[in-house]
C-alpha atoms as a PDB file:
ATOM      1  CA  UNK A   1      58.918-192.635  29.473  1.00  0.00           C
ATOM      2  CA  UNK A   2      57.487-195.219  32.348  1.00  0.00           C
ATOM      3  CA  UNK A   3      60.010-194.477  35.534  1.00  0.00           C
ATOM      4  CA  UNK A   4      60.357-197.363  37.666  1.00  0.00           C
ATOM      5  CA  UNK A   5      59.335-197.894  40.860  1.00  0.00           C
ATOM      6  CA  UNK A   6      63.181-198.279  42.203  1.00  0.00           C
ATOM      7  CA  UNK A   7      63.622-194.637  40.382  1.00  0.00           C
ATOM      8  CA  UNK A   8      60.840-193.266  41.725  1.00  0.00           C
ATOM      9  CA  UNK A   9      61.417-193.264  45.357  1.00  0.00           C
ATOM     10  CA  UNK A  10      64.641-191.554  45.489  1.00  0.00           C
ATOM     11  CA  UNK A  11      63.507-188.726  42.469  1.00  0.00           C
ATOM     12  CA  UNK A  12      60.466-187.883  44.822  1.00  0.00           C
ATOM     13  CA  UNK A  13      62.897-187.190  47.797  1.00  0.00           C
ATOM     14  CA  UNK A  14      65.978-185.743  45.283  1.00  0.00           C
ATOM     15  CA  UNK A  15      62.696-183.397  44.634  1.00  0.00           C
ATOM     16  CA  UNK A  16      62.079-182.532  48.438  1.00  0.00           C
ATOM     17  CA  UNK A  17      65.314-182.117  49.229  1.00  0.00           C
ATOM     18  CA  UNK A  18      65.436-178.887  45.914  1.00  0.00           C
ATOM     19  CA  UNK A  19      62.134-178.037  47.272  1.00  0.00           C
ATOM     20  CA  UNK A  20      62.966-177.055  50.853  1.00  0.00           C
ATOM     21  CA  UNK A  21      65.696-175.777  49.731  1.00  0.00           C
ATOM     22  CA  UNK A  22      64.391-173.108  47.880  1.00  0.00           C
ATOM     23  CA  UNK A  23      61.797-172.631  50.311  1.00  0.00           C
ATOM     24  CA  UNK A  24      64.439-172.145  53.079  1.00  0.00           C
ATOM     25  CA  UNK A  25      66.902-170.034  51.429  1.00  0.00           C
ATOM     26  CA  UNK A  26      64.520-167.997  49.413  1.00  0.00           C
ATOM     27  CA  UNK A  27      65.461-164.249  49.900  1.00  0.00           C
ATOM     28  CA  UNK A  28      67.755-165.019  52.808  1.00  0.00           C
ATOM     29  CA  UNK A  29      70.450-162.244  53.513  1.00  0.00           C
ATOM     30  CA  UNK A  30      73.788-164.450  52.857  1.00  0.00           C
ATOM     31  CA  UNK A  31      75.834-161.216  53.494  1.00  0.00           C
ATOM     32  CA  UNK A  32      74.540-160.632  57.355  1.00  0.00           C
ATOM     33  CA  UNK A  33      74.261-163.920  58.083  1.00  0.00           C
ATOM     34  CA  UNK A  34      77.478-165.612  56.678  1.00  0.00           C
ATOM     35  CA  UNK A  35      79.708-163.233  58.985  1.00  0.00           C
ATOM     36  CA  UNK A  36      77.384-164.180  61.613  1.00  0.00           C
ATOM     37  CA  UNK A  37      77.879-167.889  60.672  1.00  0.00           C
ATOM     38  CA  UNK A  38      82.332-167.397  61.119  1.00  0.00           C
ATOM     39  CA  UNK A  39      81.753-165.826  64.025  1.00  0.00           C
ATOM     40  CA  UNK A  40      80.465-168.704  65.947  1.00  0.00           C
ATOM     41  CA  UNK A  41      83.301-169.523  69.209  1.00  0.00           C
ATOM     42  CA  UNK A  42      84.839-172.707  68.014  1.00  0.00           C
ATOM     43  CA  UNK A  43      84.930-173.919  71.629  1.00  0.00           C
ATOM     44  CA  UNK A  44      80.899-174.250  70.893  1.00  0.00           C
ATOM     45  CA  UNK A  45      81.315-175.975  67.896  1.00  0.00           C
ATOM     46  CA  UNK A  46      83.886-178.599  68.997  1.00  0.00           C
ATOM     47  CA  UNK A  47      81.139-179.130  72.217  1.00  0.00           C
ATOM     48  CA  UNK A  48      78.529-179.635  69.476  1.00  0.00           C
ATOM     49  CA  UNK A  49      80.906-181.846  67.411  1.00  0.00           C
ATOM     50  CA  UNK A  50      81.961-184.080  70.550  1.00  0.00           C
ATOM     51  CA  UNK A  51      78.298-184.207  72.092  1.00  0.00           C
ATOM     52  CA  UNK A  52      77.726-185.431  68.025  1.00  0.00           C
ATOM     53  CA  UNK A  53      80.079-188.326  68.430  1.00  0.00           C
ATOM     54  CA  UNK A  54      78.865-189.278  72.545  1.00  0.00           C
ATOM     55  CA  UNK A  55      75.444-190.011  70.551  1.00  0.00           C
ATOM     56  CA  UNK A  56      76.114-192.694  68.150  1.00  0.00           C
ATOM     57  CA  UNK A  57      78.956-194.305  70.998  1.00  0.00           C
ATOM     58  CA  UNK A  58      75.638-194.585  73.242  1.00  0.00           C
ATOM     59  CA  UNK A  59      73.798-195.772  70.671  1.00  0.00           C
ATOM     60  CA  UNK A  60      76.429-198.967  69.940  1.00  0.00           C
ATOM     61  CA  UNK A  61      76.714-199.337  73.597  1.00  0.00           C
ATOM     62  CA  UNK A  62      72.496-199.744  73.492  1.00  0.00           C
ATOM     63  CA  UNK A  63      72.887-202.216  70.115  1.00  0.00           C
ATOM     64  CA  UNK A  64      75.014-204.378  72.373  1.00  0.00           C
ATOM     65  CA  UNK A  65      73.122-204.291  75.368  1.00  0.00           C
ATOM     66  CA  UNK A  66      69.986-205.606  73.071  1.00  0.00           C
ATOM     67  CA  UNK A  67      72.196-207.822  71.088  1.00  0.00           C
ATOM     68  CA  UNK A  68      74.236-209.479  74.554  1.00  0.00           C
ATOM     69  CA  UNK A  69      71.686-212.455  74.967  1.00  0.00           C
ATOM     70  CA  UNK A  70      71.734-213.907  71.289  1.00  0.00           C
ATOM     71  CA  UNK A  71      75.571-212.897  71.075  1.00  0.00           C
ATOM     72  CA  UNK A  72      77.099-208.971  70.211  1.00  0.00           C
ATOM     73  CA  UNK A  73      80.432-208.032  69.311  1.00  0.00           C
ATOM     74  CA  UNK A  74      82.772-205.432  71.117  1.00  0.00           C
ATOM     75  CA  UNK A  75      81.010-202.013  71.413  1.00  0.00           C
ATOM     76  CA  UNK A  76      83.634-200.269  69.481  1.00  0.00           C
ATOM     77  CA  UNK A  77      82.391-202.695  66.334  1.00  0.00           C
ATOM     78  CA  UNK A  78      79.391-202.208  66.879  1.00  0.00           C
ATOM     79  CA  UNK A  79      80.114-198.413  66.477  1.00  0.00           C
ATOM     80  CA  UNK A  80      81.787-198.942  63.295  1.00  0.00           C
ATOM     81  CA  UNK A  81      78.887-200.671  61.719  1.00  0.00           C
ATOM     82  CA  UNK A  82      76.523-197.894  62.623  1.00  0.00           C
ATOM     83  CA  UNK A  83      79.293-195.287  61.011  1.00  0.00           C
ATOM     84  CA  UNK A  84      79.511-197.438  58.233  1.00  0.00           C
ATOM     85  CA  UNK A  85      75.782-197.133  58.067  1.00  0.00           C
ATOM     86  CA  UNK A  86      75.203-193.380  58.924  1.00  0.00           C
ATOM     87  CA  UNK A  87      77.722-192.420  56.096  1.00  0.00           C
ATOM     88  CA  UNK A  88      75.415-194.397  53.681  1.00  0.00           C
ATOM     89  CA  UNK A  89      72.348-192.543  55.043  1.00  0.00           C
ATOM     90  CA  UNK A  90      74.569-189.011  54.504  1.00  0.00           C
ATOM     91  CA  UNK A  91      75.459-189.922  50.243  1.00  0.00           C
ATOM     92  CA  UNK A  92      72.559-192.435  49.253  1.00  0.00           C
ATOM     93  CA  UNK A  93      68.949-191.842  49.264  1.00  0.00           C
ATOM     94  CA  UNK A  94      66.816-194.149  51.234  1.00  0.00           C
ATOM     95  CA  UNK A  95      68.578-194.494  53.912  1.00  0.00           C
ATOM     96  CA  UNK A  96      70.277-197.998  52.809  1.00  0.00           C
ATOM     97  CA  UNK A  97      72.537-197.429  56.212  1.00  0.00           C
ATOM     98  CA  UNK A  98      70.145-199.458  58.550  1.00  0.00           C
ATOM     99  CA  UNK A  99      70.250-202.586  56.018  1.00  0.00           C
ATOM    100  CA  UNK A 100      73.992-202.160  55.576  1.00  0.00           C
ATOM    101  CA  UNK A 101      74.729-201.900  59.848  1.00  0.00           C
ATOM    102  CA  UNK A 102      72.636-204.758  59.956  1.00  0.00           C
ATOM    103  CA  UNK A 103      74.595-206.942  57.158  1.00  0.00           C
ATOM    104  CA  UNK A 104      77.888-205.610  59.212  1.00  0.00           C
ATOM    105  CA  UNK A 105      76.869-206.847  62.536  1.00  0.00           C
ATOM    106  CA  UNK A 106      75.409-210.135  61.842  1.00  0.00           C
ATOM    107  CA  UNK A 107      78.150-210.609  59.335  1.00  0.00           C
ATOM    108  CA  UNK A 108      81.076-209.594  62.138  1.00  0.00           C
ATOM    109  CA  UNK A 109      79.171-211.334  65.069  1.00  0.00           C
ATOM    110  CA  UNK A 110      77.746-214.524  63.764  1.00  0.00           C
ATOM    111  CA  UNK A 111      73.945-213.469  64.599  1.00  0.00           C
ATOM    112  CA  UNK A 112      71.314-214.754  61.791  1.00  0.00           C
ATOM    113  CA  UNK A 113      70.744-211.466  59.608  1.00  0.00           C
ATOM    114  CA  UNK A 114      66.712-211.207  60.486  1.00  0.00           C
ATOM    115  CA  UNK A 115      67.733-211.768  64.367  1.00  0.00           C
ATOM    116  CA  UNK A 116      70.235-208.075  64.145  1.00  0.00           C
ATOM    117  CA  UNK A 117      67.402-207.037  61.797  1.00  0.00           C
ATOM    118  CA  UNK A 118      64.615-207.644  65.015  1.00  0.00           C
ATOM    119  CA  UNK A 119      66.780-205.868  67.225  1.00  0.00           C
ATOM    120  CA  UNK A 120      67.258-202.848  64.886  1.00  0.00           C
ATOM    121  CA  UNK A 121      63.551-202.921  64.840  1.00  0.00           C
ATOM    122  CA  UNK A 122      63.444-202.477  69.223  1.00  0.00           C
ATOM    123  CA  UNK A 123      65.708-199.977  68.835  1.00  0.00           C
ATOM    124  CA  UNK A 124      63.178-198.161  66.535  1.00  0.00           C
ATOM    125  CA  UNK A 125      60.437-198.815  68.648  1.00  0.00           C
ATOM    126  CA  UNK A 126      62.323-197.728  72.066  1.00  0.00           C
ATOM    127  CA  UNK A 127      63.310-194.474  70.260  1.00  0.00           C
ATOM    128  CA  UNK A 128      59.557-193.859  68.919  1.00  0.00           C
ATOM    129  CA  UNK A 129      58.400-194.540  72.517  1.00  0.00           C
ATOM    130  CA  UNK A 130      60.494-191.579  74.029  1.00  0.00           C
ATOM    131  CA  UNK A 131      60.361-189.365  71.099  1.00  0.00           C
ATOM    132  CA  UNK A 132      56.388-189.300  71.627  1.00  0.00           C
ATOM    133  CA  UNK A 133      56.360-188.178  75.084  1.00  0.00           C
ATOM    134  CA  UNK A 134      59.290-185.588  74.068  1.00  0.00           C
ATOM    135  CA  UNK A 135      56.416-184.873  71.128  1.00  0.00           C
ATOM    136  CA  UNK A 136      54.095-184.588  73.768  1.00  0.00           C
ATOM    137  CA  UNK A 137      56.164-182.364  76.466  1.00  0.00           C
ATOM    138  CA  UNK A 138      56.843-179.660  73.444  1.00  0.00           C
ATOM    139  CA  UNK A 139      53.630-179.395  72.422  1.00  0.00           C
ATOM    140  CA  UNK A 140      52.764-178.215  76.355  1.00  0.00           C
ATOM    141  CA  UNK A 141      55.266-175.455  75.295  1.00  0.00           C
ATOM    142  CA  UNK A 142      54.287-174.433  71.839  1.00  0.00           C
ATOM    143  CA  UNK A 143      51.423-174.802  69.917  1.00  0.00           C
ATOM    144  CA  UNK A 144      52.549-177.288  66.955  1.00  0.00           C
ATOM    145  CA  UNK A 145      52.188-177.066  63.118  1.00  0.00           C
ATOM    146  CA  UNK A 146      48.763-179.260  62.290  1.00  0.00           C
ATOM    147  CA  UNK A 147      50.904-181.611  59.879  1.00  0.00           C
ATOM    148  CA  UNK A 148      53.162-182.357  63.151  1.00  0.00           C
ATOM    149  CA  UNK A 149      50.207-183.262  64.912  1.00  0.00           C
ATOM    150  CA  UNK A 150      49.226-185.318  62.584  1.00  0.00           C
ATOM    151  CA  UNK A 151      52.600-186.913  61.867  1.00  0.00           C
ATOM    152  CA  UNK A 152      52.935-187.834  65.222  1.00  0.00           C
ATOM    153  CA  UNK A 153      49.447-189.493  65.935  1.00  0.00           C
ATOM    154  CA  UNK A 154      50.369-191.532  62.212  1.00  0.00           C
ATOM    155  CA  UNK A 155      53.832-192.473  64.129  1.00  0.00           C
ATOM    156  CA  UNK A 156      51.876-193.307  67.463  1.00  0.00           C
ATOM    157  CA  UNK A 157      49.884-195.709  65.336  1.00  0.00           C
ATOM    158  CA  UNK A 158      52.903-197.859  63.621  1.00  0.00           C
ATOM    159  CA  UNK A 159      54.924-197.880  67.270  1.00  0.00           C
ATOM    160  CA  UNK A 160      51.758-199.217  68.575  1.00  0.00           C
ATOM    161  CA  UNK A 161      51.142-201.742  65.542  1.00  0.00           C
ATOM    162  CA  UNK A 162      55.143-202.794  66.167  1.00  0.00           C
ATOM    163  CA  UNK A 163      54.456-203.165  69.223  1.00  0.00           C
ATOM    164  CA  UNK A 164      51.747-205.028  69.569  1.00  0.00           C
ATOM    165  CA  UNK A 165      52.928-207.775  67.562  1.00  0.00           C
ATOM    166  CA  UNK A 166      56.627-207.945  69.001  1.00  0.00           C
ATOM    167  CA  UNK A 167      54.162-208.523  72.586  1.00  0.00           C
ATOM    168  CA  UNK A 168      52.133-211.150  70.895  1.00  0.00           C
ATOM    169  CA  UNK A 169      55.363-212.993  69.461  1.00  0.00           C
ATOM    170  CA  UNK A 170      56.881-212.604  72.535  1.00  0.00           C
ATOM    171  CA  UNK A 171      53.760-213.579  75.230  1.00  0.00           C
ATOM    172  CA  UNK A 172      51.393-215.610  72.855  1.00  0.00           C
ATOM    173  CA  UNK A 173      54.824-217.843  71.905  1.00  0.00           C
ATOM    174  CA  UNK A 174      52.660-220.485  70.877  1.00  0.00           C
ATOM    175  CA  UNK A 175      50.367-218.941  69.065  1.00  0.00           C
ATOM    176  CA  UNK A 176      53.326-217.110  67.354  1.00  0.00           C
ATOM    177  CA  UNK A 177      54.567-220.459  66.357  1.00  0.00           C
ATOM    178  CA  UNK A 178      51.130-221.596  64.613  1.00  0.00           C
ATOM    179  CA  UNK A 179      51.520-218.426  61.947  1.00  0.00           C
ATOM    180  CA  UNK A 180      55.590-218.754  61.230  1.00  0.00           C
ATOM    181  CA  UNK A 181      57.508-221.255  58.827  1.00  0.00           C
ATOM    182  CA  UNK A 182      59.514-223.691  61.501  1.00  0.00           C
ATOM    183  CA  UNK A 183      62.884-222.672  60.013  1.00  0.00           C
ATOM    184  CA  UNK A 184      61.953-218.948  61.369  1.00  0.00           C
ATOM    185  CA  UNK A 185      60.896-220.224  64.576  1.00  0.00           C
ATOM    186  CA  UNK A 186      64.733-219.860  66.310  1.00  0.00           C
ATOM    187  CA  UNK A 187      64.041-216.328  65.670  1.00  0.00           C
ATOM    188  CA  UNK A 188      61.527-216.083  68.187  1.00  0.00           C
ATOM    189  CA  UNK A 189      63.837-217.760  70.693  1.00  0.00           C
ATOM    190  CA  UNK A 190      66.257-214.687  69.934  1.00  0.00           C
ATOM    191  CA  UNK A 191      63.367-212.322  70.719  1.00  0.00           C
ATOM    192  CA  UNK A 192      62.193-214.152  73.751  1.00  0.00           C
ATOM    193  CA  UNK A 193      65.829-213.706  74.824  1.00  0.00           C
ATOM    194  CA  UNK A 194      66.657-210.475  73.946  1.00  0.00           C
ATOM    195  CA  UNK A 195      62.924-209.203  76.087  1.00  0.00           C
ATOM    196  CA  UNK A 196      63.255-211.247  79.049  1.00  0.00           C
ATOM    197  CA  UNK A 197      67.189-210.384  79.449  1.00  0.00           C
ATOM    198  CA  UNK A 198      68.073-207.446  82.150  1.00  0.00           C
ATOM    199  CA  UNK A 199      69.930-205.738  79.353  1.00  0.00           C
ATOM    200  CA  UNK A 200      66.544-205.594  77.112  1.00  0.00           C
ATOM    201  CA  UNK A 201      65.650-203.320  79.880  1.00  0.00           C
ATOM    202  CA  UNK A 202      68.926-201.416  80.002  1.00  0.00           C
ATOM    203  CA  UNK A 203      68.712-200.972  76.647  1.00  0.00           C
ATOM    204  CA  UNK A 204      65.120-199.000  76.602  1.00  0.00           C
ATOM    205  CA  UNK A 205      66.793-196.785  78.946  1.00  0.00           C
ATOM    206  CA  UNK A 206      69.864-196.292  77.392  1.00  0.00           C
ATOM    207  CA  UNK A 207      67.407-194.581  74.586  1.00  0.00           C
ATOM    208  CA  UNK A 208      66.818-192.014  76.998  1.00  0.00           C
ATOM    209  CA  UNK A 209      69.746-190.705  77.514  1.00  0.00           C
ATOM    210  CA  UNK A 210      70.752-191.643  73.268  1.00  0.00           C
ATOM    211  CA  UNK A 211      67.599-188.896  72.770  1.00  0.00           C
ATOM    212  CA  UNK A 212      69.194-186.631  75.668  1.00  0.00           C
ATOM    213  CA  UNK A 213      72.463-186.724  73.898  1.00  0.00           C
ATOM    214  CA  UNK A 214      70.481-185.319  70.324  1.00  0.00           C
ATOM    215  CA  UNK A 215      70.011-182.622  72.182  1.00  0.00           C
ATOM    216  CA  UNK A 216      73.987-180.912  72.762  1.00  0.00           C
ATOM    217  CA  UNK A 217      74.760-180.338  69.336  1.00  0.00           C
ATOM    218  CA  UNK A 218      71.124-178.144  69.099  1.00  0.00           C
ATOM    219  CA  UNK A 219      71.824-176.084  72.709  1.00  0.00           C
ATOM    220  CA  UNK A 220      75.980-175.384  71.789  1.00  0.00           C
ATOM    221  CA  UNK A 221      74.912-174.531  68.254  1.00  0.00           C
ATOM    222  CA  UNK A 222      72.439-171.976  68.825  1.00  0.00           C
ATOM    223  CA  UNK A 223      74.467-170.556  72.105  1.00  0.00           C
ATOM    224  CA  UNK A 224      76.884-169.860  69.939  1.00  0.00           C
ATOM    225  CA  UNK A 225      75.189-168.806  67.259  1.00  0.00           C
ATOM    226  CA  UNK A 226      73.762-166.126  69.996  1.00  0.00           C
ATOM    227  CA  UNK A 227      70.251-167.162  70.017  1.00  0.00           C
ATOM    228  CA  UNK A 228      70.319-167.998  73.901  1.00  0.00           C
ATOM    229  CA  UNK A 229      67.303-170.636  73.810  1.00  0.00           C
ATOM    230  CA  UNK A 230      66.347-172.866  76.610  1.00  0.00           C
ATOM    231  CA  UNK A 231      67.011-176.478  76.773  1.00  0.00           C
ATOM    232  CA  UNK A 232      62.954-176.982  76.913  1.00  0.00           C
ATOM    233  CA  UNK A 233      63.496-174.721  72.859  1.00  0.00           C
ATOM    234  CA  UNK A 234      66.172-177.070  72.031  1.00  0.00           C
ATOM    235  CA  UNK A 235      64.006-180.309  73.217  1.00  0.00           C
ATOM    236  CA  UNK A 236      61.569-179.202  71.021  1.00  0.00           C
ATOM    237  CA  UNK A 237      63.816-178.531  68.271  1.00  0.00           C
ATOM    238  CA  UNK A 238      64.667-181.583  68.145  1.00  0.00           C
ATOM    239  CA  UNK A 239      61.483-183.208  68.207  1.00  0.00           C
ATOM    240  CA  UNK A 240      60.660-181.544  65.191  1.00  0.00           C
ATOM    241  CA  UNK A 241      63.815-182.215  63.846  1.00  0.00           C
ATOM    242  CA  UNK A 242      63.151-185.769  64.266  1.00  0.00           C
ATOM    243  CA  UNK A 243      59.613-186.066  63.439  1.00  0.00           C
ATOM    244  CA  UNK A 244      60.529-184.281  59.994  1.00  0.00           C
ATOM    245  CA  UNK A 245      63.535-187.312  59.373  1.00  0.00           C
ATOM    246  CA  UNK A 246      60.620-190.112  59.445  1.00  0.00           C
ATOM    247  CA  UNK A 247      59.568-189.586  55.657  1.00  0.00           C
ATOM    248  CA  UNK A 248      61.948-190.687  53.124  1.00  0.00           C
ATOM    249  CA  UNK A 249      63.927-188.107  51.726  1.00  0.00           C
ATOM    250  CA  UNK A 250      67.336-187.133  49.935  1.00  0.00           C
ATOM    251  CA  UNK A 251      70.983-188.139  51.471  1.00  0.00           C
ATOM    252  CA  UNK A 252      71.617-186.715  54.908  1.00  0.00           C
ATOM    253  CA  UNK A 253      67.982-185.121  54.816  1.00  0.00           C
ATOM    254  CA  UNK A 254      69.702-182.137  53.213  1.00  0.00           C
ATOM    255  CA  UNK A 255      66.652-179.736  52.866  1.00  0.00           C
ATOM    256  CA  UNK A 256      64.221-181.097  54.759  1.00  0.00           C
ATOM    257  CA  UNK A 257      66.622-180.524  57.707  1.00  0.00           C
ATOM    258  CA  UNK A 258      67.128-177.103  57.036  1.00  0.00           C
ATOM    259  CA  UNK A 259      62.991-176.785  57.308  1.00  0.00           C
ATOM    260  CA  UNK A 260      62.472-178.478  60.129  1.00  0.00           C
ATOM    261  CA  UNK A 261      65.514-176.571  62.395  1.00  0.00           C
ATOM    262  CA  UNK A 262      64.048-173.216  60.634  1.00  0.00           C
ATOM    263  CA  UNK A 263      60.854-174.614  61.725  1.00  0.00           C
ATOM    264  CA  UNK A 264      61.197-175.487  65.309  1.00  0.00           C
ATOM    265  CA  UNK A 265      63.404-172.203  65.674  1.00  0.00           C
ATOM    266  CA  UNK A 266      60.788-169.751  64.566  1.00  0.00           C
ATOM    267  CA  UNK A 267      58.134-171.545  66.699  1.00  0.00           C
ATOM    268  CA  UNK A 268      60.081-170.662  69.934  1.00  0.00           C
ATOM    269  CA  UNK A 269      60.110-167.314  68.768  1.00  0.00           C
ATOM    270  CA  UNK A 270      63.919-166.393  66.706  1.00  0.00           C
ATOM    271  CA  UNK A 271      63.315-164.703  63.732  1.00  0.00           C
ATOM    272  CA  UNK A 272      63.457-166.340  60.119  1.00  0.00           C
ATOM    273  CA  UNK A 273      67.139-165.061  59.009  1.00  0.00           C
ATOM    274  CA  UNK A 274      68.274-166.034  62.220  1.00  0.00           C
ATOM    275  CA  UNK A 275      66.912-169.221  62.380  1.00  0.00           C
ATOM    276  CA  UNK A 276      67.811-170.234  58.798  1.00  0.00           C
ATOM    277  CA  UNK A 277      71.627-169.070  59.251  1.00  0.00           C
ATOM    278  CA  UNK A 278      71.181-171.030  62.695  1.00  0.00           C
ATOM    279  CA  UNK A 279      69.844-174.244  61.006  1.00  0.00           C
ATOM    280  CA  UNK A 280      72.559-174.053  58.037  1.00  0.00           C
ATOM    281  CA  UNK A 281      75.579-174.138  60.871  1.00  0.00           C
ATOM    282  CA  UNK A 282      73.732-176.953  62.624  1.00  0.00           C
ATOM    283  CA  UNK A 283      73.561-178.976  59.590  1.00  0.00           C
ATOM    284  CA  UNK A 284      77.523-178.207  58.654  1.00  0.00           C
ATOM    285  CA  UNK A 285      78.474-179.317  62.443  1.00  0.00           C
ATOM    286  CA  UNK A 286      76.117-182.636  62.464  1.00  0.00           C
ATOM    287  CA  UNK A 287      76.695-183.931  58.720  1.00  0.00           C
ATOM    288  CA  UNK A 288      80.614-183.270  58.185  1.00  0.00           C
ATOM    289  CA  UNK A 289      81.870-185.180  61.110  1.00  0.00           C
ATOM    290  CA  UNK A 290      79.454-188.296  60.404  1.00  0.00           C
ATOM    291  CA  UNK A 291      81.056-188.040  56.779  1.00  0.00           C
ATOM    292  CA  UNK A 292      84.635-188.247  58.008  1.00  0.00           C
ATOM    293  CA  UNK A 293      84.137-190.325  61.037  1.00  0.00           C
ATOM    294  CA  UNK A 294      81.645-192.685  58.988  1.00  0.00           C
ATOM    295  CA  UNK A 295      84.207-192.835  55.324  1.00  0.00           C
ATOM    296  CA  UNK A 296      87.105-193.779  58.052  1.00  0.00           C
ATOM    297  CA  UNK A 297      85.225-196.473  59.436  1.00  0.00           C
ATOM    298  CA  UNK A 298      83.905-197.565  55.633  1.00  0.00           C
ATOM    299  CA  UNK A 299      87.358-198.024  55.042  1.00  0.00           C
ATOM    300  CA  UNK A 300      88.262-200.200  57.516  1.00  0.00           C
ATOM    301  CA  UNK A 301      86.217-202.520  56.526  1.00  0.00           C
ATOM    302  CA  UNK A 302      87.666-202.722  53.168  1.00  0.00           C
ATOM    303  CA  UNK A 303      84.615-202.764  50.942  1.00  0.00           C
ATOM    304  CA  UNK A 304      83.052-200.196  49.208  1.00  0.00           C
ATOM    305  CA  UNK A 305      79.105-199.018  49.357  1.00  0.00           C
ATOM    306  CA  UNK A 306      78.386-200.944  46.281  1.00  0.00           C
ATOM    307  CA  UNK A 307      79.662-203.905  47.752  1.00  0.00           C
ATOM    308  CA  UNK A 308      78.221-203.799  51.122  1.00  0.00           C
ATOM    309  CA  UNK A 309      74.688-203.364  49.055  1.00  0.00           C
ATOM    310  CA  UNK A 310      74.647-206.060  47.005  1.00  0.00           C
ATOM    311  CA  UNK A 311      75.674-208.134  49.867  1.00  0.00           C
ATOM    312  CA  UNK A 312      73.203-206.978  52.062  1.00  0.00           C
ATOM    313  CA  UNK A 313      70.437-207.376  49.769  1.00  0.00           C
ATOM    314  CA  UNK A 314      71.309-211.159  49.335  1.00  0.00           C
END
């Protein structure tokens, strides 16, 4: 039997996801860490929870600010179509959220599809930029896994690819011109906006403080949890954590998560039950509220998932 192409994508991660899975939880002591788990002071968990929601309200606030040249919507809709997208990231594989936020906020705000799509695209590119130097903080710290290493210098290498060529369509605008069909040519005057408007530049530094943010959840988790890390630990927690999310993988990374926070944990010295019980109430506090916040705000746009794919992918 010949799987297709389509299939084959989302088995591979489906497989991942069982694979770290059993890796992680492989002869890990349920009935010592499970107490430990229920024991956790809520007040820590509703910090975690509310420092949770702070990150994808800066990150809307950041969409706009990139988006105000060419024409953005209110923030709060903004926030709903990255909900609406995050949810689709948490139950389907292959992350069809960014495509679906996309379709939402050109859709809502009038902006040409492949316009929201280029400004998606900066936001990638802003959060690869600071990610690297957190990459490259940590690993003063710690010495780093080889395939992180090497994960990171492959990332380096597409941010600077990106890069280059949103600079060249940007500064070589003629040029630019001479290699792109005229009808995609008024996306380059969205671009030229967007880079040479004040709130291009607010927006690379509101990614700052939208990577700061990732942060909270990771410190009030494993305060609670009693491992009594560092914020420096937690930083480069979640630098693994984040360098682990770049491959495709199963819905809400489920598995590969649970590596990476095992990962990062052990490297800054917590033992392996620890860290696993650790990374398992980390992943309960991050994913549930982006499934109810995100299915509330998939409701109010009354379509369903299916929908909002097929229109997308028109």
């Amino acid at each position: 039997m010949i799987i297709s192409r389509r299939l084959l994508v989302p088995l591979l991660g489906y497989a991942v996801s069982i694979a770290c899975m059993v890796f992680v939880y492989r002869g890990f002591d349920w009935e010592e860490q499970l107490p430990r788990i229920r024991r956790t002071p809520l007040g820590f968990v509703l910090a975690a929870v509310l420092c949770d929601i702070a990150i994808y309200c800066v990150q809307g606030w950041r969409w706009n600010e990139l988006l105000k040249p060419v024409g953005a919507l209110p923030v709060w809709r903004s926030m709903q179509a990255i909900y609406v997208g995050l949810f689709a990231n948490e139950v389907l594989p292959l992350r069809p959220g960014e495509i679906i936020r996309t379709f939402l906020q050109a859709r809502w705000s009038g902006v040409p599809f492949t316009v929201v799509l280029s400004s998606v695209v900066i936001e990638r590119l802003f959060d690869g930029f600071w990610l690297i130097l957190g990459f490259l903080a940590t690993s003063f710290f710690v010495e780093l896994p080889p395939v992180l290493i090497y994960g990171s210098r492959i990332l380096a290498v597409i941010l600077l690819l990106l890069g280059g060529l949103l600079a060249f369509a940007i500064f070589r605008r003629e040029q630019a011109e001479k290699w792109l069909n005229p009808k995609f040519r008024h996306h380059l005057d969205a671009l030229d906006a967007m880079s040479r408007s004040r709130s291009f530049y607010n927006a690379f530094l509101i990614s700052l403080l939208y990577l700061v943010l990732q942060i909270g959840p990771i410190y009030f988790i494993q305060r609670g949890f009693g491992l009594n890390l560092g914020l420096g630990a937690c930083a480069g927690i979640l630098v693994i954590l984040r360098l682990g999310s770049v491959p495709p993988q199963g819905p809400s990374n489920v598995g590969s998560f649970q590596t990476f926070a095992v990962l990062g944990a052990v490297l800054f010295g917590v033992d392996s039950q620890s860290a696993t019980g650790f990374a398992t109430l980390l992943f309960i506090v991050i994913t549930v509220p982006l499934w109810i916040v995100g299915f509330i705000a998939l409701l109010a746009t009354k379509m369903k998932l299916r929908q909002l794919i097929d229109a997308a992918e028109q």
